[in-house]
N, C-alpha and C. Protein backbone atom coordinates (compact mmCIF):
# COMPACT_ATOMS: atom_id res chain seq x y z
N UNK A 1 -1.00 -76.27 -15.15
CA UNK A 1 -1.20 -76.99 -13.93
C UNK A 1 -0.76 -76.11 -12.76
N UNK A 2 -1.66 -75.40 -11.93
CA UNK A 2 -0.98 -74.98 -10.62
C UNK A 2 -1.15 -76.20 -9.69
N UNK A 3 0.15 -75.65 -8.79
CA UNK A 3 -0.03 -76.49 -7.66
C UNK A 3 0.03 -75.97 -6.34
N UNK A 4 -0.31 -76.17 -5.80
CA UNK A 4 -0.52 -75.48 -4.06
C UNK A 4 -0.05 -75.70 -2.74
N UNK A 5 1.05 -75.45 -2.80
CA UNK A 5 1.90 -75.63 -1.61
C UNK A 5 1.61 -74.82 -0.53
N UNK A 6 1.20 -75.84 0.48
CA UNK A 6 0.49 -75.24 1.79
C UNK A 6 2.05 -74.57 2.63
N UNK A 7 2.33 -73.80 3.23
CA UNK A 7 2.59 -73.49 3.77
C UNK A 7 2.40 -72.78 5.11
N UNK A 8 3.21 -72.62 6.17
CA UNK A 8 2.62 -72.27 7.12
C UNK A 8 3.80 -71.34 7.90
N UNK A 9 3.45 -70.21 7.51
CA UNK A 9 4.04 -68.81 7.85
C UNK A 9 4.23 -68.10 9.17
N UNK A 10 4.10 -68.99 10.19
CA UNK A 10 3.75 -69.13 11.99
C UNK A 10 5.06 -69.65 12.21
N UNK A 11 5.87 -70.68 11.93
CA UNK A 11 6.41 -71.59 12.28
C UNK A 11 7.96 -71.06 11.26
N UNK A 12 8.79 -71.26 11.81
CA UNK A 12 10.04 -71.35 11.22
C UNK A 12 10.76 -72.55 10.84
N UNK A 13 11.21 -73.09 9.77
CA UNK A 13 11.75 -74.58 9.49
C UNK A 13 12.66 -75.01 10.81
N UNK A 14 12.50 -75.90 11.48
CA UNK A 14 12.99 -76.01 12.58
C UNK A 14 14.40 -76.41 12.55
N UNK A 15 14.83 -77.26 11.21
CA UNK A 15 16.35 -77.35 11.35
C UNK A 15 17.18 -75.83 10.98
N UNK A 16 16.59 -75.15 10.46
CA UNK A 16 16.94 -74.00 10.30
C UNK A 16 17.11 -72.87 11.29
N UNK A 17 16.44 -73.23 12.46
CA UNK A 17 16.60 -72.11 13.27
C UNK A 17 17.40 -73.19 14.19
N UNK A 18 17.76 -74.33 14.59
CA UNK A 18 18.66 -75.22 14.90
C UNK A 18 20.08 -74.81 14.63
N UNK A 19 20.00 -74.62 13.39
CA UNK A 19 21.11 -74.18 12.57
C UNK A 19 21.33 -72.49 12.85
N UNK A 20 20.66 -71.60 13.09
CA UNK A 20 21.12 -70.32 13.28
C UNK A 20 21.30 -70.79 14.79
N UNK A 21 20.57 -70.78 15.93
CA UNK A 21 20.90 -71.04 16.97
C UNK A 21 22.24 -71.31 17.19
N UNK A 22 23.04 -72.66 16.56
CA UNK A 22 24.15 -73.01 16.91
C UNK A 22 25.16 -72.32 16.00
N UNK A 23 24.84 -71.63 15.02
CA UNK A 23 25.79 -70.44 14.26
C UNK A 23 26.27 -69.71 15.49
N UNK A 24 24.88 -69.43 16.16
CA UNK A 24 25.40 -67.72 17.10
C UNK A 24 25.61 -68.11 18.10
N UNK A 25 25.72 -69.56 19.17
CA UNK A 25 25.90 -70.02 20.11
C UNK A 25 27.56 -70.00 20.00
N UNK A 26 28.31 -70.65 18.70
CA UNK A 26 29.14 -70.80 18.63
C UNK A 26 30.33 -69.93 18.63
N UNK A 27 29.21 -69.13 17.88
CA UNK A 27 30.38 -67.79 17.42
C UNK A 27 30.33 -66.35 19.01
N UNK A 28 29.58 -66.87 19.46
CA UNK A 28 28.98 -65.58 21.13
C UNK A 28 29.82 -66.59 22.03
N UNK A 29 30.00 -67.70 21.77
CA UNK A 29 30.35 -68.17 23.34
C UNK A 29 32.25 -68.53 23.22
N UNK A 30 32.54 -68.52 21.80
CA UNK A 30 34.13 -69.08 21.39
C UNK A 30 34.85 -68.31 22.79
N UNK A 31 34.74 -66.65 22.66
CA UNK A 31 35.66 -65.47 23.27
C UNK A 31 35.43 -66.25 24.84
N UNK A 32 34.79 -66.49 25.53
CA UNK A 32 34.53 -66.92 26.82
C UNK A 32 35.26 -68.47 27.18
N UNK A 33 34.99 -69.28 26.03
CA UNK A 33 35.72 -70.61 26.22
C UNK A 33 37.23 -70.49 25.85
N UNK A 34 37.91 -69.60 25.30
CA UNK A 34 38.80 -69.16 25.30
C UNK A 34 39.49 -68.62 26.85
N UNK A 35 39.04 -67.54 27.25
CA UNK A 35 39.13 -67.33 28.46
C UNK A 35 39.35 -68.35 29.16
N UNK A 36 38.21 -69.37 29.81
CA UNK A 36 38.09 -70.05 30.87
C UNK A 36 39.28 -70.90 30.94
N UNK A 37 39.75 -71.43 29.26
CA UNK A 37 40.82 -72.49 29.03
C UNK A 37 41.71 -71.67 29.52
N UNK A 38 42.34 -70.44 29.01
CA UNK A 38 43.39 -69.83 29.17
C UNK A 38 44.02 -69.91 30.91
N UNK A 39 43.03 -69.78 31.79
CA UNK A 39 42.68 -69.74 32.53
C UNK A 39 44.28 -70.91 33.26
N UNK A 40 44.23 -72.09 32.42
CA UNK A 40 45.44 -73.18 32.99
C UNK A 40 46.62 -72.50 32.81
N UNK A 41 47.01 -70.71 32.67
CA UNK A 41 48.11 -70.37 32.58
C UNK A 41 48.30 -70.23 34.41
N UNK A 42 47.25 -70.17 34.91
CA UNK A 42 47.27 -69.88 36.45
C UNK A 42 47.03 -71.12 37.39
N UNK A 43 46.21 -72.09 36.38
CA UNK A 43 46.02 -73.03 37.36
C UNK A 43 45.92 -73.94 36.83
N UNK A 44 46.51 -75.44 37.69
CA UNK A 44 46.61 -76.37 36.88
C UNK A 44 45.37 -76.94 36.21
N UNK A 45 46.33 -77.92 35.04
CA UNK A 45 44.67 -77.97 33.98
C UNK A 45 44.20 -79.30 34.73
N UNK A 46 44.61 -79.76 35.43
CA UNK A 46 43.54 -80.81 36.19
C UNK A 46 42.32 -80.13 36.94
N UNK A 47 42.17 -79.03 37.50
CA UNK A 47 41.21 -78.16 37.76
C UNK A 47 40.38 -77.57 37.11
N UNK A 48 41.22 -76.57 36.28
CA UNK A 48 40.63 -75.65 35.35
C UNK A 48 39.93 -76.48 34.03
N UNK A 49 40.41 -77.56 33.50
CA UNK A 49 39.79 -78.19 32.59
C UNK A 49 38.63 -78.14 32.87
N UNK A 50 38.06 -79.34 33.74
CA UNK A 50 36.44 -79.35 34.07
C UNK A 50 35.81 -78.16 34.17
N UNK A 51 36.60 -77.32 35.26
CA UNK A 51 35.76 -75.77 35.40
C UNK A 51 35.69 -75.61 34.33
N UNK A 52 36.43 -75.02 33.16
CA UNK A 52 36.27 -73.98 32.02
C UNK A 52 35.04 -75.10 31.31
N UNK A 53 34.93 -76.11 31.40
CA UNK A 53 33.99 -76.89 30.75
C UNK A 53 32.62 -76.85 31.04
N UNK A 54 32.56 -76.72 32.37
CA UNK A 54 31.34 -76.12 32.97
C UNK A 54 30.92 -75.05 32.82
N UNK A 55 31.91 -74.10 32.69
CA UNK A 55 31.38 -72.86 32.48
C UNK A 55 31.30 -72.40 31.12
N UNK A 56 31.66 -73.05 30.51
CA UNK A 56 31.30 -72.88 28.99
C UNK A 56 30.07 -72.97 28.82
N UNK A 57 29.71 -74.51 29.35
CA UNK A 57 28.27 -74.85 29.17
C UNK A 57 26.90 -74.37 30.12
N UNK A 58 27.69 -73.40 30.82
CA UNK A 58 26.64 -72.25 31.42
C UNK A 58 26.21 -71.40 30.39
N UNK A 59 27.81 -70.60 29.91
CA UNK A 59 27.14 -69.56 28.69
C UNK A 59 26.57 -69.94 27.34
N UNK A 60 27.13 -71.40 26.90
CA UNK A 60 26.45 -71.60 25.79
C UNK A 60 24.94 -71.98 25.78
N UNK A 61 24.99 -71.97 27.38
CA UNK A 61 23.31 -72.68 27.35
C UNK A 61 22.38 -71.52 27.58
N UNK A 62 23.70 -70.55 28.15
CA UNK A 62 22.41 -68.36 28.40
C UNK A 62 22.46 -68.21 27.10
N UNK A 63 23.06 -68.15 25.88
CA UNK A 63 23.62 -67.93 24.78
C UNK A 63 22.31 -68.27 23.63
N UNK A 64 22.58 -69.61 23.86
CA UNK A 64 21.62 -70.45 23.15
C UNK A 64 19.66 -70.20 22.88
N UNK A 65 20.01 -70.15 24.86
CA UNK A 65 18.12 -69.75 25.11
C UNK A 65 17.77 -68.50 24.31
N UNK A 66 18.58 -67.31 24.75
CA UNK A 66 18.57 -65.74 24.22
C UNK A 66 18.57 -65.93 22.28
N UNK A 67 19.04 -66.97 21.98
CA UNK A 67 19.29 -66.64 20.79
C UNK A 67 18.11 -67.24 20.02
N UNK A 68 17.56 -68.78 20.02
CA UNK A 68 16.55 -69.26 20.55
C UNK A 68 15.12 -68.36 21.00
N UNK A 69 14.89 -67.42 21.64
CA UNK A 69 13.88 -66.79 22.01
C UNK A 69 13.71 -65.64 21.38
N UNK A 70 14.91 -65.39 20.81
CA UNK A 70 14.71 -63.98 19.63
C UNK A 70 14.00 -64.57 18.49
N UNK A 71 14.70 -66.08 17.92
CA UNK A 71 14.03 -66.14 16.06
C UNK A 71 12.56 -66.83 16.39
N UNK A 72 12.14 -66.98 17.42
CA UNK A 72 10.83 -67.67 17.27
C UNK A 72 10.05 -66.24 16.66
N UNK A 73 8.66 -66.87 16.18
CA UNK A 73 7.94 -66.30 15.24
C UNK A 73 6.31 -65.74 16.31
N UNK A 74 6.26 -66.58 17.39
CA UNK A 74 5.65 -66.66 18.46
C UNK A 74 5.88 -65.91 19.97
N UNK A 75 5.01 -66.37 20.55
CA UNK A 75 5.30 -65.51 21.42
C UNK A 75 5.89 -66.34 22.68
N UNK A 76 6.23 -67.50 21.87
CA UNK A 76 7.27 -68.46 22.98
C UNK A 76 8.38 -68.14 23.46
N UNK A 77 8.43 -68.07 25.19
CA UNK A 77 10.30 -68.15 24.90
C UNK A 77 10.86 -69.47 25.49
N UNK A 78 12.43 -69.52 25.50
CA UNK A 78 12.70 -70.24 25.79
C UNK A 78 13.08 -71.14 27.14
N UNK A 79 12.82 -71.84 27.72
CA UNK A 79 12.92 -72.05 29.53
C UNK A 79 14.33 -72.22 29.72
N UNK A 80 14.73 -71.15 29.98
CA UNK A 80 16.12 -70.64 30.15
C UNK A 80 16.71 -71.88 30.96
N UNK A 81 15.78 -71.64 32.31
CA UNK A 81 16.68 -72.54 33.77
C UNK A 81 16.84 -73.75 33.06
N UNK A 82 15.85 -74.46 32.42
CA UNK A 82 15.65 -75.83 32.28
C UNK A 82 17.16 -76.31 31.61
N UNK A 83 17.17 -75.00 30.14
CA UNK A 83 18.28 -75.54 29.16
C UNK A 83 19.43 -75.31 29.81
N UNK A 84 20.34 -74.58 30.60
CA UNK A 84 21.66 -74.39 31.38
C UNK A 84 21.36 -75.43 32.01
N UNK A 85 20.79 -76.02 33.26
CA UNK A 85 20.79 -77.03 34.44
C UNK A 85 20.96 -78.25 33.18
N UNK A 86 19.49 -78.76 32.20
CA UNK A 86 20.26 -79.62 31.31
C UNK A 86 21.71 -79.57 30.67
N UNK A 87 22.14 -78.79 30.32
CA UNK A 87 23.37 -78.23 29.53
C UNK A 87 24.67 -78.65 30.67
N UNK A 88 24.50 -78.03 31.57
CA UNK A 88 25.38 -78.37 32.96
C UNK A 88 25.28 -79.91 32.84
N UNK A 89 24.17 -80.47 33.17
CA UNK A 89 24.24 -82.28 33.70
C UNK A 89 24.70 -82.85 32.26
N UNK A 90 24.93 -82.60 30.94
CA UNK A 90 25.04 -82.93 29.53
C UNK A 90 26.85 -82.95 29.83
N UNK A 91 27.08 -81.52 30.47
CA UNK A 91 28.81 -81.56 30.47
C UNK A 91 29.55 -81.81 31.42
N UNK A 92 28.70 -82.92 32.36
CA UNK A 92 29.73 -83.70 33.10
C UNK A 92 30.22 -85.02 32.53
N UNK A 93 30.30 -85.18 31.78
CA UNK A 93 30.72 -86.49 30.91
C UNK A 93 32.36 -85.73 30.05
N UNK A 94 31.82 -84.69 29.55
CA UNK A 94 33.32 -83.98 28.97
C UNK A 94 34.41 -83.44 29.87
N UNK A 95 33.59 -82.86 31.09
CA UNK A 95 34.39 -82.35 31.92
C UNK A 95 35.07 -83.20 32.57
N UNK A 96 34.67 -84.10 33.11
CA UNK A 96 35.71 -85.25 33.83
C UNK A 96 36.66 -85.91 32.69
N UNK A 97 36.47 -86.19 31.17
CA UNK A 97 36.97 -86.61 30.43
C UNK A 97 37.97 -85.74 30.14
N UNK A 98 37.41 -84.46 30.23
CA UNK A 98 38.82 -83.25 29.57
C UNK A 98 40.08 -83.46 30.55
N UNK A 99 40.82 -83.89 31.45
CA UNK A 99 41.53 -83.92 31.73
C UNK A 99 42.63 -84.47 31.14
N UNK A 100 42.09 -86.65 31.00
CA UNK A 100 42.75 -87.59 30.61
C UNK A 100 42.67 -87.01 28.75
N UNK A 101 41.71 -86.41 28.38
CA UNK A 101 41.90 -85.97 26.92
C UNK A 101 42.71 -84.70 26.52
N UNK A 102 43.09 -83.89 27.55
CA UNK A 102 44.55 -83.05 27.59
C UNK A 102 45.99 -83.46 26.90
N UNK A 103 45.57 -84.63 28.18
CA UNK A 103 47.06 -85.12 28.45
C UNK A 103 46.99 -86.01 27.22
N UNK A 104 46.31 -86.42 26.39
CA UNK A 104 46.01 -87.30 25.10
C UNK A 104 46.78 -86.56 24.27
N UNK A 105 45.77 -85.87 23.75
CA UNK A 105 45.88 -84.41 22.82
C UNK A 105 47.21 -83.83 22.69
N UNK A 106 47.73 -83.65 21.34
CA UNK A 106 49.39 -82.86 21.59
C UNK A 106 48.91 -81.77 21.99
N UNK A 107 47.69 -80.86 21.45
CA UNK A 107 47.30 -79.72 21.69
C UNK A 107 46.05 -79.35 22.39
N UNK A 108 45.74 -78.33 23.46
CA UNK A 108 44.89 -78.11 24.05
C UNK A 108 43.57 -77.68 23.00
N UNK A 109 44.18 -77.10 21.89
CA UNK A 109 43.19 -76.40 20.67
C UNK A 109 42.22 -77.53 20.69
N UNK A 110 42.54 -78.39 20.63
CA UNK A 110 41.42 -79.78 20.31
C UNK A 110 40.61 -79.74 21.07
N UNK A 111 41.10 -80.06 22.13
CA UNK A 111 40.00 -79.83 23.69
C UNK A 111 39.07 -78.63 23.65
N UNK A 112 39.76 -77.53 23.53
CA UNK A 112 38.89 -76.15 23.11
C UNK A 112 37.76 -76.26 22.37
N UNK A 113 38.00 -76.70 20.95
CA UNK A 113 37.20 -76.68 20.19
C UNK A 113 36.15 -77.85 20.24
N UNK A 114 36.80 -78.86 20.89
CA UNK A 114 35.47 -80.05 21.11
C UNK A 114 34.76 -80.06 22.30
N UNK A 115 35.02 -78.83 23.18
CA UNK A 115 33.64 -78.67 24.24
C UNK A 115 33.11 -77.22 23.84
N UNK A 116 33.47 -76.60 23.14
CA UNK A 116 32.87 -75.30 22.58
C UNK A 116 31.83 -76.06 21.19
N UNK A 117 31.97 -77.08 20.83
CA UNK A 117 31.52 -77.61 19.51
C UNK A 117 30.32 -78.79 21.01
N UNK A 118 30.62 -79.27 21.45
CA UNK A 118 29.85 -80.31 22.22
C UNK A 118 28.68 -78.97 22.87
N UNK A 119 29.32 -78.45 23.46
CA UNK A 119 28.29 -77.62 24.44
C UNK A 119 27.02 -76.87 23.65
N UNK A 120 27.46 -76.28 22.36
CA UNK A 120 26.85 -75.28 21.78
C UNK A 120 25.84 -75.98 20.71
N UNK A 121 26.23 -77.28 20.46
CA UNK A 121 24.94 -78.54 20.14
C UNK A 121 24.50 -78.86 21.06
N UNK A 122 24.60 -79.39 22.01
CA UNK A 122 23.69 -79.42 23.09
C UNK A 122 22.71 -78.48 23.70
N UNK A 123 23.08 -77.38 23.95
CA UNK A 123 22.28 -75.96 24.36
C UNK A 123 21.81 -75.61 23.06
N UNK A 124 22.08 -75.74 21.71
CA UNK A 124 20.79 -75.94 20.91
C UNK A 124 19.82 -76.42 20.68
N UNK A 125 20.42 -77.52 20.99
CA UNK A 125 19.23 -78.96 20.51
C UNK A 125 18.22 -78.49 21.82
N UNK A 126 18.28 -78.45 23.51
CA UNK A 126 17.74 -78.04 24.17
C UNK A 126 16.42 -76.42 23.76
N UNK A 127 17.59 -75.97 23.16
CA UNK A 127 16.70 -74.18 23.60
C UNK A 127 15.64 -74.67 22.16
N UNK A 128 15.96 -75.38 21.22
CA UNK A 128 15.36 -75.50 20.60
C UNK A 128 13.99 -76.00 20.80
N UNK A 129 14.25 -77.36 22.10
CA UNK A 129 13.18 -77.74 22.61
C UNK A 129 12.22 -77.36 23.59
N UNK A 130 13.33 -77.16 24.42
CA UNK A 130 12.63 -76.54 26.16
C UNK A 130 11.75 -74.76 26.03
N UNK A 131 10.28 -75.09 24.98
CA UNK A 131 10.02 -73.58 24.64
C UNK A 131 8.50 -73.50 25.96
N UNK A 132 8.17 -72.68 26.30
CA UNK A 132 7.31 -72.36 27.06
C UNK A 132 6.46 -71.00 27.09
N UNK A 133 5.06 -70.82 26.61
CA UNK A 133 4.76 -69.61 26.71
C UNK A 133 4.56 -68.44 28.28
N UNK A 134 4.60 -69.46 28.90
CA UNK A 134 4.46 -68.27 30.24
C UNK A 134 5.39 -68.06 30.87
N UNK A 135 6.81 -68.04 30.04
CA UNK A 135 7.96 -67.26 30.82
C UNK A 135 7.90 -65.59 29.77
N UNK A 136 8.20 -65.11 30.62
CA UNK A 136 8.61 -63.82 30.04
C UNK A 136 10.15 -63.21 29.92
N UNK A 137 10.23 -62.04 29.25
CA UNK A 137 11.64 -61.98 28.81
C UNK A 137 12.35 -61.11 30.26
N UNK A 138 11.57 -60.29 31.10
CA UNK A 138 12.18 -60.57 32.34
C UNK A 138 12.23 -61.42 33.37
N UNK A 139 11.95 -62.15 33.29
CA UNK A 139 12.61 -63.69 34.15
C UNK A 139 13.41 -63.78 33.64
N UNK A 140 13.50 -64.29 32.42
CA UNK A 140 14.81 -64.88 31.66
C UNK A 140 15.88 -63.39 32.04
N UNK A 141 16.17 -62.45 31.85
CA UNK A 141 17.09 -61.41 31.94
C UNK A 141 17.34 -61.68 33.65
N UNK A 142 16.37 -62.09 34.41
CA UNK A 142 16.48 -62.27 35.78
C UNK A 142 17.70 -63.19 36.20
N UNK A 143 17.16 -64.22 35.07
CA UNK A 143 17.74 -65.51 35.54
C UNK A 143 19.36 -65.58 34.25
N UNK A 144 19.69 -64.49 33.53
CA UNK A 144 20.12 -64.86 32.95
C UNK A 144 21.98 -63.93 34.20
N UNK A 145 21.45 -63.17 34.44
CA UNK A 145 22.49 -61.95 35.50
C UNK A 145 22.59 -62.91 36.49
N UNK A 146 21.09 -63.85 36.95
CA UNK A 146 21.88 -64.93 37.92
C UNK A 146 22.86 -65.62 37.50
N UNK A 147 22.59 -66.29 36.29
CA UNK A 147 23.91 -67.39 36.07
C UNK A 147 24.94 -66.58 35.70
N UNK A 148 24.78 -65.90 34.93
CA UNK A 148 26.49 -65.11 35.07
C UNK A 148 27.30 -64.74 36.07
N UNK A 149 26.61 -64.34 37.14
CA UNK A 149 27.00 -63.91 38.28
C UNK A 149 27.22 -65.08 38.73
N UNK A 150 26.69 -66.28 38.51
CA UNK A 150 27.11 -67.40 39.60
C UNK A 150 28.31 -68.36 38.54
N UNK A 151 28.53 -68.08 37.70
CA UNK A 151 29.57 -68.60 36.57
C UNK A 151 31.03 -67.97 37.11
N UNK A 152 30.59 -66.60 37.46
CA UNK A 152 31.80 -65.87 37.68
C UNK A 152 32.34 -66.18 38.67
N UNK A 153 31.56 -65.81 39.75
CA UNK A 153 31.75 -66.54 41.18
C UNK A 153 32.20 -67.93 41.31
N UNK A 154 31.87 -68.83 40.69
CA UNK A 154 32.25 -70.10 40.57
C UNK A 154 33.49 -70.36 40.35
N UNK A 155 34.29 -69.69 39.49
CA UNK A 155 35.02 -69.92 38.35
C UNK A 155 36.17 -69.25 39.33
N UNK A 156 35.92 -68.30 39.80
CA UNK A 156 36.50 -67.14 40.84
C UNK A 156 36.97 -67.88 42.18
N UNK A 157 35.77 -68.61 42.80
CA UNK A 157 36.07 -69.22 44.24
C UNK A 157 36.64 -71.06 43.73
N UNK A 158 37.01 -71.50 42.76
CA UNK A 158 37.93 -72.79 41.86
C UNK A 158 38.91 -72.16 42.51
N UNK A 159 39.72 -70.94 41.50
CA UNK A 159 40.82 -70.31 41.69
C UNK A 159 41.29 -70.34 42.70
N UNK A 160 40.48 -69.71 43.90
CA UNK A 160 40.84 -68.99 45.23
C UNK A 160 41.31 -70.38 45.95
N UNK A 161 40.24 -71.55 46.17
CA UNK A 161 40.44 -72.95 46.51
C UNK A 161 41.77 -73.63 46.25
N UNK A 162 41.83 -73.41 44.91
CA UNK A 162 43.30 -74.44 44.09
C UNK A 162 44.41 -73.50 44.72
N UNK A 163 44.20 -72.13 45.16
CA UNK A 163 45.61 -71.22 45.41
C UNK A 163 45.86 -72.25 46.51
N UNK A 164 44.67 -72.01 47.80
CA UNK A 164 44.90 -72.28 49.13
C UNK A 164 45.61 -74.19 49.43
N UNK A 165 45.76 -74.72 48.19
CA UNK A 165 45.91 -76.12 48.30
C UNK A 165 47.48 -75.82 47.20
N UNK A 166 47.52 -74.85 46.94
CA UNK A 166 49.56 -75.16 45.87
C UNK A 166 49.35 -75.23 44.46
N UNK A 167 47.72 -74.96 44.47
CA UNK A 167 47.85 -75.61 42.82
C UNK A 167 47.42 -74.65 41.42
N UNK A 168 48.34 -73.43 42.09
CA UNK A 168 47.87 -71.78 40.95
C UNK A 168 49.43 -71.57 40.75
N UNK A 169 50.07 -70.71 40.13
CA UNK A 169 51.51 -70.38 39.75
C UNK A 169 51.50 -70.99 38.56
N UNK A 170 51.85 -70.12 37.67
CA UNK A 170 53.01 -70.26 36.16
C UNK A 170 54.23 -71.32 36.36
């Protein structure tokens, strides 16, 4: 008896590249959400919480698209802007929450790991979706030096703000 399993060699199993996506989202963006948290050694974590939360979910969402637009099989990529701006409006619900869930938490590790774990499912599930053939891979590199640059800056002029109001020092 043969049997004939159609397959279709175009297409990648989609929970599977779901699943690599948020492998390498997770593991590319940890070193950065690390950072941003650390970040409450300078400034208080009523500030820096939300920021580092936001800006997590900037890079996990550049992270995601890039990673996302490499395993397709096609000549799709991924709509970069769409998945960060979604990714951003996804982590204002954690970010305002990360504060009162600090002060919950015996340990900040928790917090760490549950917006590095929130963000990097989200900017999957997105890059997974938001695919488009008429972007090209320089736009996306265009747009990807924008958001970094504006992550940094962001994250940079928090700081400068919270100094000018009392609220930076060890």
């Amino acid at each position: 008896m043969d049997v004939n399993i159609p397959m279709n060699d175009s297409k990648t199993n989609p929970y599977l590249r779901f699943l690599a996506v948020f492998a390498i989202t997770l593991i590319a963006t940890a070193p950065f959400v690390v950072f941003f948290f650390v970040m409450a050694l300078v400034v208080t974590e009523q500030i820096i919480y939300p920021t580092a939360t936001l800006a997590t979910a900037a890079i996990s969402g550049l992270v995601a698209s890039w990673a996302a637009s490499s395993l397709t099989t096609d000549d799709e990529r991924t709509d970069l802007m769409a998945v960060v701006i979604r990714n951003l409006i996804a982590a204002i619900v954690p970010a305002v929450a990360s504060v009162p869930l600090a002060e919950s938490l015996d340990r900040s590790v928790f917090l760490i790991a549950g917006v590095l774990i929130y963000t990097s499912i989200t900017a999957s599930l997105l890059s997974t979706r938001l695919t488009s053939r008429e972007i090209t891979t320089a736009e996306n590199a265009k747009l990807t030096v924008s958001w970094l640059v504006g992550t940094v800056v962001g994250v940079g002029v928090t700081i400068f703000v919270a100094s000018l109001f009392g609220q930076t020092g060890a």
